[in-house]
Protein backbone atom coordinates (compact mmCIF):
# COMPACT_ATOMS: atom_id res chain seq x y z
CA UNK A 1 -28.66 -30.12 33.77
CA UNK A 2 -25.61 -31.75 33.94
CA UNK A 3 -22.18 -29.91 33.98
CA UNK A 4 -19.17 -30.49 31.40
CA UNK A 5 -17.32 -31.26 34.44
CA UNK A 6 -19.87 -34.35 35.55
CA UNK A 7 -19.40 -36.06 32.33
CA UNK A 8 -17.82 -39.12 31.72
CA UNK A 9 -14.35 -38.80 30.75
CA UNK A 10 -14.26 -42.01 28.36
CA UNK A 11 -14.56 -41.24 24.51
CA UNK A 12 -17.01 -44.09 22.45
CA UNK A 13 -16.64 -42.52 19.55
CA UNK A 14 -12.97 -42.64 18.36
CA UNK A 15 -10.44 -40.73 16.67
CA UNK A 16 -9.74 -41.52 13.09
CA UNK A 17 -12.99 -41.93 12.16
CA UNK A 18 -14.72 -41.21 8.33
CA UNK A 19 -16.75 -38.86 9.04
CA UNK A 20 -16.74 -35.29 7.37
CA UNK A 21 -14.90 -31.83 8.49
CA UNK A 22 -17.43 -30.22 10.92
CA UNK A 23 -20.08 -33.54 11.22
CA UNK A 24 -22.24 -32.56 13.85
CA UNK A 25 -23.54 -36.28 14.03
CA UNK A 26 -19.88 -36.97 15.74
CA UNK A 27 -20.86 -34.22 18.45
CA UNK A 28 -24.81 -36.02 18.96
CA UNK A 29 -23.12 -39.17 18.70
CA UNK A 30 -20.25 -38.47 21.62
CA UNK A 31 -22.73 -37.22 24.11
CA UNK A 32 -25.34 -39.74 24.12
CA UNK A 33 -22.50 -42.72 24.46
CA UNK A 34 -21.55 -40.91 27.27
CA UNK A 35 -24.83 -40.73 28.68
CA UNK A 36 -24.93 -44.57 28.18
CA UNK A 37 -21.68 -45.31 29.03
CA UNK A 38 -20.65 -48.17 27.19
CA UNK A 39 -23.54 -50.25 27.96
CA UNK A 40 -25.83 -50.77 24.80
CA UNK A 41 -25.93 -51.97 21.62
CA UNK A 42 -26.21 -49.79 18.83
CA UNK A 43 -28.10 -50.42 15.96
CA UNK A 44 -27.45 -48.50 12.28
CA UNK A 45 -29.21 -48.62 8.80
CA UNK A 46 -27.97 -47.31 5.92
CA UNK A 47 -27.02 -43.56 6.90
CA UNK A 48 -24.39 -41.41 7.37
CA UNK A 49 -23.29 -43.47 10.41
CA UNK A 50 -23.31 -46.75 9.24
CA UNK A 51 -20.23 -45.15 7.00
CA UNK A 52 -18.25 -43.03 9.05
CA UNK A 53 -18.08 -46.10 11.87
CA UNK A 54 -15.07 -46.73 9.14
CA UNK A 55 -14.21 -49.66 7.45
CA UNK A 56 -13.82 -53.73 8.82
CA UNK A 57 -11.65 -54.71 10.43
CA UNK A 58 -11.35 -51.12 12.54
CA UNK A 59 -13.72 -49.12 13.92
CA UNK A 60 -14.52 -45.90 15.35
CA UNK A 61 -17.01 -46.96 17.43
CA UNK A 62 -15.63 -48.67 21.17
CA UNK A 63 -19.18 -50.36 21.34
CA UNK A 64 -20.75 -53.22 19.75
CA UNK A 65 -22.58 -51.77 16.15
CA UNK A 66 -25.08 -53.80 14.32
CA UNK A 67 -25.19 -52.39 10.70
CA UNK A 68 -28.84 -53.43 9.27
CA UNK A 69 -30.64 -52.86 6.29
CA UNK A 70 -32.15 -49.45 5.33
CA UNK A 71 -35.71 -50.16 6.00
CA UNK A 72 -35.28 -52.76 9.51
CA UNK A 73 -33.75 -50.54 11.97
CA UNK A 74 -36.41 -50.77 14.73
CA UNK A 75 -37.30 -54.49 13.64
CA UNK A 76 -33.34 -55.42 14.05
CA UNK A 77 -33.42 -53.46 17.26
CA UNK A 78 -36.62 -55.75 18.58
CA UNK A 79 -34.52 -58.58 17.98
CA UNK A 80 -31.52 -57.67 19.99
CA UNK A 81 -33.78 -56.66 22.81
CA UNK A 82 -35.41 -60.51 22.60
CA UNK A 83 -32.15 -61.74 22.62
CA UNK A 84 -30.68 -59.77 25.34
CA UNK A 85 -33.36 -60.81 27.51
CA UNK A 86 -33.71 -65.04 26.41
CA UNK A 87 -30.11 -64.67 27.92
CA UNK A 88 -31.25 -62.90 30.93
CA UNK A 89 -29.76 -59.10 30.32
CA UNK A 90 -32.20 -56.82 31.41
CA UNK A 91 -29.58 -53.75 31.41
CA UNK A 92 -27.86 -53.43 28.33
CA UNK A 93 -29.99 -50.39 26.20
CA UNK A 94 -30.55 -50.96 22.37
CA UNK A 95 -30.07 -47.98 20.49
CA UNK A 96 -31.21 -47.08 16.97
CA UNK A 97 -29.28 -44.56 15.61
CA UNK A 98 -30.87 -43.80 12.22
CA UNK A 99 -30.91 -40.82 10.04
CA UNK A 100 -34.15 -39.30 8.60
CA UNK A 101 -34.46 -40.62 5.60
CA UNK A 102 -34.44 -44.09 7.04
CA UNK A 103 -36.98 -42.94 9.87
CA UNK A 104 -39.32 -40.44 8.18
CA UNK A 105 -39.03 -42.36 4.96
CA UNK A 106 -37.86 -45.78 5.04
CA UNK A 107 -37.58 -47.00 8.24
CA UNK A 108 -41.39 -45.54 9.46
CA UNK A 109 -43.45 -48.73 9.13
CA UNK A 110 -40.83 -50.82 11.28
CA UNK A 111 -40.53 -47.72 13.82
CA UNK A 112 -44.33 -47.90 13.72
CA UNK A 113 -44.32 -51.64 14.74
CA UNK A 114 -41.73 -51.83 17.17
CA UNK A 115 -43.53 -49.18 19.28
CA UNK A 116 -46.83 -50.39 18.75
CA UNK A 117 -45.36 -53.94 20.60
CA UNK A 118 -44.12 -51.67 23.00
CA UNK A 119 -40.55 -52.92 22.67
CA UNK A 120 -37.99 -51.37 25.41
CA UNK A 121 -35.63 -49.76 23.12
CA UNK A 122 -34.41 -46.18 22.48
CA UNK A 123 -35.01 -45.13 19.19
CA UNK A 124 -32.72 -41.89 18.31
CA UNK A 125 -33.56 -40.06 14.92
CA UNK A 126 -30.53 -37.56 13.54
CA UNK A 127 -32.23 -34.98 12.01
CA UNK A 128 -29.94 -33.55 8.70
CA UNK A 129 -33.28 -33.15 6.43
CA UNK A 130 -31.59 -34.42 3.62
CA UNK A 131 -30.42 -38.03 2.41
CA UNK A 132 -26.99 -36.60 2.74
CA UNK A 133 -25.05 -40.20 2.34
CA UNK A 134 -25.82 -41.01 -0.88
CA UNK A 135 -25.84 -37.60 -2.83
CA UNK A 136 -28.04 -34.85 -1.00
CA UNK A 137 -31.39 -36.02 -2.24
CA UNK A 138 -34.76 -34.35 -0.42
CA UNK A 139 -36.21 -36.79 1.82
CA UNK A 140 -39.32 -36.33 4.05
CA UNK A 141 -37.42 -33.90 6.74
CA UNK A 142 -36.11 -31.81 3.79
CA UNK A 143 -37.83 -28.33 4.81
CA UNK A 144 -40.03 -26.19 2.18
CA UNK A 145 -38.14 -24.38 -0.35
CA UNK A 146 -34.66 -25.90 0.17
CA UNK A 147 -32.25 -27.01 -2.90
CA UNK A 148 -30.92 -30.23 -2.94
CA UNK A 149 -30.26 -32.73 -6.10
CA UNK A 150 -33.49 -33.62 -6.61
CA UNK A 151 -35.36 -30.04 -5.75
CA UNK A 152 -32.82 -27.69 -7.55
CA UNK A 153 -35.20 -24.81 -7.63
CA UNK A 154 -36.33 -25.65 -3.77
CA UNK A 155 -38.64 -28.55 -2.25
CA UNK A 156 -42.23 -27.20 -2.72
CA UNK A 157 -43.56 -29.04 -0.02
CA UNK A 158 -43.20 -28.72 3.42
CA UNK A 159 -41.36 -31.24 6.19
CA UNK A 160 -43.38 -34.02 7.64
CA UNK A 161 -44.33 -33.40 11.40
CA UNK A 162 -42.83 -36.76 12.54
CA UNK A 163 -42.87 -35.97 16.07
CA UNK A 164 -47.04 -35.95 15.98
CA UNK A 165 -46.92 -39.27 14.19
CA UNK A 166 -44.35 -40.51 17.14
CA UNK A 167 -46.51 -39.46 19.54
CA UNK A 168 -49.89 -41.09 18.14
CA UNK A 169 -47.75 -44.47 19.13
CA UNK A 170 -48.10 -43.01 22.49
CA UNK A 171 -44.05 -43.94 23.84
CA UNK A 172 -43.00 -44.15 27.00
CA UNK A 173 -40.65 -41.06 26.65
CA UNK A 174 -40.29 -38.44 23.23
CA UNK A 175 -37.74 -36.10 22.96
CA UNK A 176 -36.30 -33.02 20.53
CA UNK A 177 -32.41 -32.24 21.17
CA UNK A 178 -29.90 -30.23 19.02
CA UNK A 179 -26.60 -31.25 18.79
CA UNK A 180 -25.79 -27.49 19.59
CA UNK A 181 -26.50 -28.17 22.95
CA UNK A 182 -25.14 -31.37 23.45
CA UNK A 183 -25.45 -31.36 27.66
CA UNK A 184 -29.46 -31.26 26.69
CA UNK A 185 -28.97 -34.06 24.55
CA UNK A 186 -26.79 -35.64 27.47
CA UNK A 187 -29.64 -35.49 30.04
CA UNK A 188 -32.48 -36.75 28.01
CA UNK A 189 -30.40 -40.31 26.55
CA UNK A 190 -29.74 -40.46 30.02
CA UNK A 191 -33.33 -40.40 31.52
CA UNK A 192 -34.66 -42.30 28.35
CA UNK A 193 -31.97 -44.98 29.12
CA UNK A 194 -33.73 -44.81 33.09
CA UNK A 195 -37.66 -45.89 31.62
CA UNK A 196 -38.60 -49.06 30.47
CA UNK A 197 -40.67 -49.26 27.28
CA UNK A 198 -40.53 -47.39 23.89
CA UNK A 199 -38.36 -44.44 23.82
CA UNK A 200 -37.62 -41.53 21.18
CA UNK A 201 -35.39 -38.67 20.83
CA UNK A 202 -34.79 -36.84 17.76
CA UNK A 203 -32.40 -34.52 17.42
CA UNK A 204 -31.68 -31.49 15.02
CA UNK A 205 -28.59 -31.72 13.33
CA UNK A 206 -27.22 -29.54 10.33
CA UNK A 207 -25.13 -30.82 7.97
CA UNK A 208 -22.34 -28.39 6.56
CA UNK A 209 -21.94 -30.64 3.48
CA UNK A 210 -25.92 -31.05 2.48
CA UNK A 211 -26.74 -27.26 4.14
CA UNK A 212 -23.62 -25.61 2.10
CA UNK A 213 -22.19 -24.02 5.52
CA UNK A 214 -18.95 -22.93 6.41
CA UNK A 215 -17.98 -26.03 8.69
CA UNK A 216 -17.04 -24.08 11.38
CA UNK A 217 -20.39 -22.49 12.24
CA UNK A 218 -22.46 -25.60 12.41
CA UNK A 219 -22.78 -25.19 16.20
CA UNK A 220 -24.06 -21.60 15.70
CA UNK A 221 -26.62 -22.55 12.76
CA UNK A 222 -27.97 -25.40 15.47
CA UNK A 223 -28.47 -22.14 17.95
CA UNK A 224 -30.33 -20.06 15.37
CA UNK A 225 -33.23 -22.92 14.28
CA UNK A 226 -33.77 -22.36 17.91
CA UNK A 227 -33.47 -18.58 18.41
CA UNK A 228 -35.64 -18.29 15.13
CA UNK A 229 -38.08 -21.10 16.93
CA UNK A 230 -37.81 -23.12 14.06
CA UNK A 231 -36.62 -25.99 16.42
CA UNK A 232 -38.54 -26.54 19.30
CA UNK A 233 -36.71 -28.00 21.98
CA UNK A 234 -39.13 -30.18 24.67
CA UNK A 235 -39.24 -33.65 26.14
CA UNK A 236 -42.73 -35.82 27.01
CA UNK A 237 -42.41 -38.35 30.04
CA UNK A 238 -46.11 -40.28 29.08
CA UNK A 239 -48.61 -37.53 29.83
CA UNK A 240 -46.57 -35.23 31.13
CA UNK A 241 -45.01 -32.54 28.27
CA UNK A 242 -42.08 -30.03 29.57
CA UNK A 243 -41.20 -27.21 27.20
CA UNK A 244 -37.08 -26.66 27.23
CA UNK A 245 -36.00 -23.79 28.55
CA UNK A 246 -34.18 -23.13 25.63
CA UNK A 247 -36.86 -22.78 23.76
CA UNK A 248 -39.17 -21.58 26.43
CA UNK A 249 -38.18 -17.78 25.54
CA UNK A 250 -38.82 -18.23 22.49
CA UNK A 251 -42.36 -19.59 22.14
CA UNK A 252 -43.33 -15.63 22.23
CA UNK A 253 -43.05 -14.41 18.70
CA UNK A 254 -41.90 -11.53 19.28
CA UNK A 255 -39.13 -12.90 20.99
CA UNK A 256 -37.56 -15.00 18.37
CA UNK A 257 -34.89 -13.64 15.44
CA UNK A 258 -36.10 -13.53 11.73
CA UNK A 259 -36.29 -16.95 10.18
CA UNK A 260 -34.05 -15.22 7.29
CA UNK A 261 -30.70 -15.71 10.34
CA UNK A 262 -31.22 -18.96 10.12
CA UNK A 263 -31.42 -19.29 6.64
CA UNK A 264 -29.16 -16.89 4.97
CA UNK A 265 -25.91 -18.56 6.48
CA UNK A 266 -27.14 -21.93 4.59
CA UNK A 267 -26.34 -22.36 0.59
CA UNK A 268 -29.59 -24.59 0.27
CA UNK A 269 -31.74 -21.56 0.62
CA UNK A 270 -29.50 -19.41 -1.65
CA UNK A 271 -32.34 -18.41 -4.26
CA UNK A 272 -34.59 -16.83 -1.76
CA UNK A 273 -31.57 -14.31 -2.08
CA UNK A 274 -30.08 -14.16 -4.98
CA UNK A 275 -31.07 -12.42 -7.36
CA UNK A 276 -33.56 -10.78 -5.40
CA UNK A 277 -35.07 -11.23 -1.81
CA UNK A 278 -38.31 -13.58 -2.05
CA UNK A 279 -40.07 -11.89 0.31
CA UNK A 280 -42.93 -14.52 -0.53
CA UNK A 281 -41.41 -17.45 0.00
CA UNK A 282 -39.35 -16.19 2.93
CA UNK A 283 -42.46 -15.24 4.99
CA UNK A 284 -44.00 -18.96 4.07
CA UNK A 285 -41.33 -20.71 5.99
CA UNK A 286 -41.81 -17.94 8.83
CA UNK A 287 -45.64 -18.94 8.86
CA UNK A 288 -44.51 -22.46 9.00
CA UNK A 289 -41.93 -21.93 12.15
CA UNK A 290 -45.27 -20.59 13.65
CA UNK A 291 -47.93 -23.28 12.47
CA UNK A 292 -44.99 -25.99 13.94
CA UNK A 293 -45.56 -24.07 17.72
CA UNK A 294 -49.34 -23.95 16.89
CA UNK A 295 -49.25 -28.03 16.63
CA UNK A 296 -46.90 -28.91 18.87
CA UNK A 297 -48.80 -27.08 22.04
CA UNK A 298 -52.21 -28.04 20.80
CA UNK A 299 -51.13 -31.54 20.84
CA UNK A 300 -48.86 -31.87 23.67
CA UNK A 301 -50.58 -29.13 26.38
């Protein structure tokens, strides 16, 4: 793994930007620029990025951003890639950047297509669970029993297991990463950006506005869906699956903290608390973090 120390000094992502106190996008964001190091194009629907880039004329991106309709990410994306190589670039990487309500929702029929052509681009999905740009409405990542302002009294269905329907498309390389440990996230844009072909990492990312968190503890809330082995932290090169090693302590059960770490520090879950403990729907979303494990080694081992 690479060392603070070994990474590129340059910034990409620039000061002054719009983004919220605490965004742990930003801190994805910053590492995987400096993985690519300037060279790509970056692609952005209608997200949480496309608005904290801040406003024309100025940016706070130091790379060339192609802002694209909600739904088009990955078909925008093909088209840069065509483009880039009619003029004979075979180097630059196109990157979409795309929350999940424009990949699990949205976006998923041109994600679908784009990797079924097996177009050479990297396709990066910021995990926040929540359609956090345009007023905290559940999407398809929202998890099971979490308040936002369309579930008030807690989604009462569970998250869609995007990562199996990623890997049906068969990509050249599929990633998890948390922005909690962003020289993990470093390593894997930079061997993604190394294979030719279809390419994608998503990446766990809380939200201190949508998740109700003290901004300051947004790294730490990142650590615990891992600790609690809610996140599962792994990368796939074709055939060949690797388990992270942070997670690769906790795929014993007995290993991992209570799911209720994780979730007492966020406001979304508030009324498995308050008034009184829900011990039923708090050991639901402890069956789930297991059933998750269950899937993800029967279908990648």
């Amino acid at each position: 793994m690479v060392t603070t120390k070994e990474m590129p000094l340059k910034e990409y992502v620039l000061k002054g930007n719009a983004a919220c106190a605490g965004c742990q996008d930003m801190v994805a964001l910053r590492h995987a620029h400096k993985a690519l190091e300037g060279d790509v194009i970056q692609v952005v629907p209608a997200c949480c990025t496309s608005v904290v880039q801040s406003l024309w004329p100025k940016s706070g991106l130091a790379i060339p951003v192609l802002n694209t309709a909600f739904m088009a990410a990955a078909a925008t994306a093909s088209g840069v890639k065509a483009a880039l190589r009619a003029k004979g670039n075979d180097h630059t990487q196109v990157m979409v950047w795309a929350g999940d309500g424009g990949t699990f929702d949205i976006g998923l029929q041109a994600l679908s297509g784009a990797f079924e052509r097996r177009t050479d681009l990297l396709y990066v999905c910021y995990n926040n669970q929540v359609y956090s740009n345009t007023g905290t409405q559940r999407s398809g990542a929202t998890p099971l029993h979490a308040q936002t302002t369309t579930t008030w009294y807690g989604k009462a269905e569970p998250e869609k297991m995007l990562d199996l329907i990623v890997a049906a498309h068969e990509p050249a390389y599929q990633a998890t990463a948390n922005s909690s440990y962003p020289r993990d996230l470093y390593d894997k844009v930079k061997r993604a950006s190394e294979i030719e072909g279809p390419k994608f990492i998503h990446i766990f990312l809380p939200c201190p506005q949508a998740w109700n968190y003290p901004v300051e503890r947004g790294v730490e809330v990142g650590k615990l869906a891992v600790e609690t082995g809610y996140w599962i932290m792994w990368e796939r090169i074709g055939d060949e699956f690797k388990l992270g090693r942070e997670s690769k302590r906790f795929q014993d059960p007995e290993k991992r903290k209570p799911i209720e770490e994780f979730l007492q520090l966020q406001g979304r879950f508030s009324k498995l608390f308050k008034p009184k403990k829900d011990e039923k729907k708090i050991k639901e979303l402890q069956d789930f973090v297991q059933h998750r494990w269950d899937l993800v080694m029967r279908t990648f081992t």
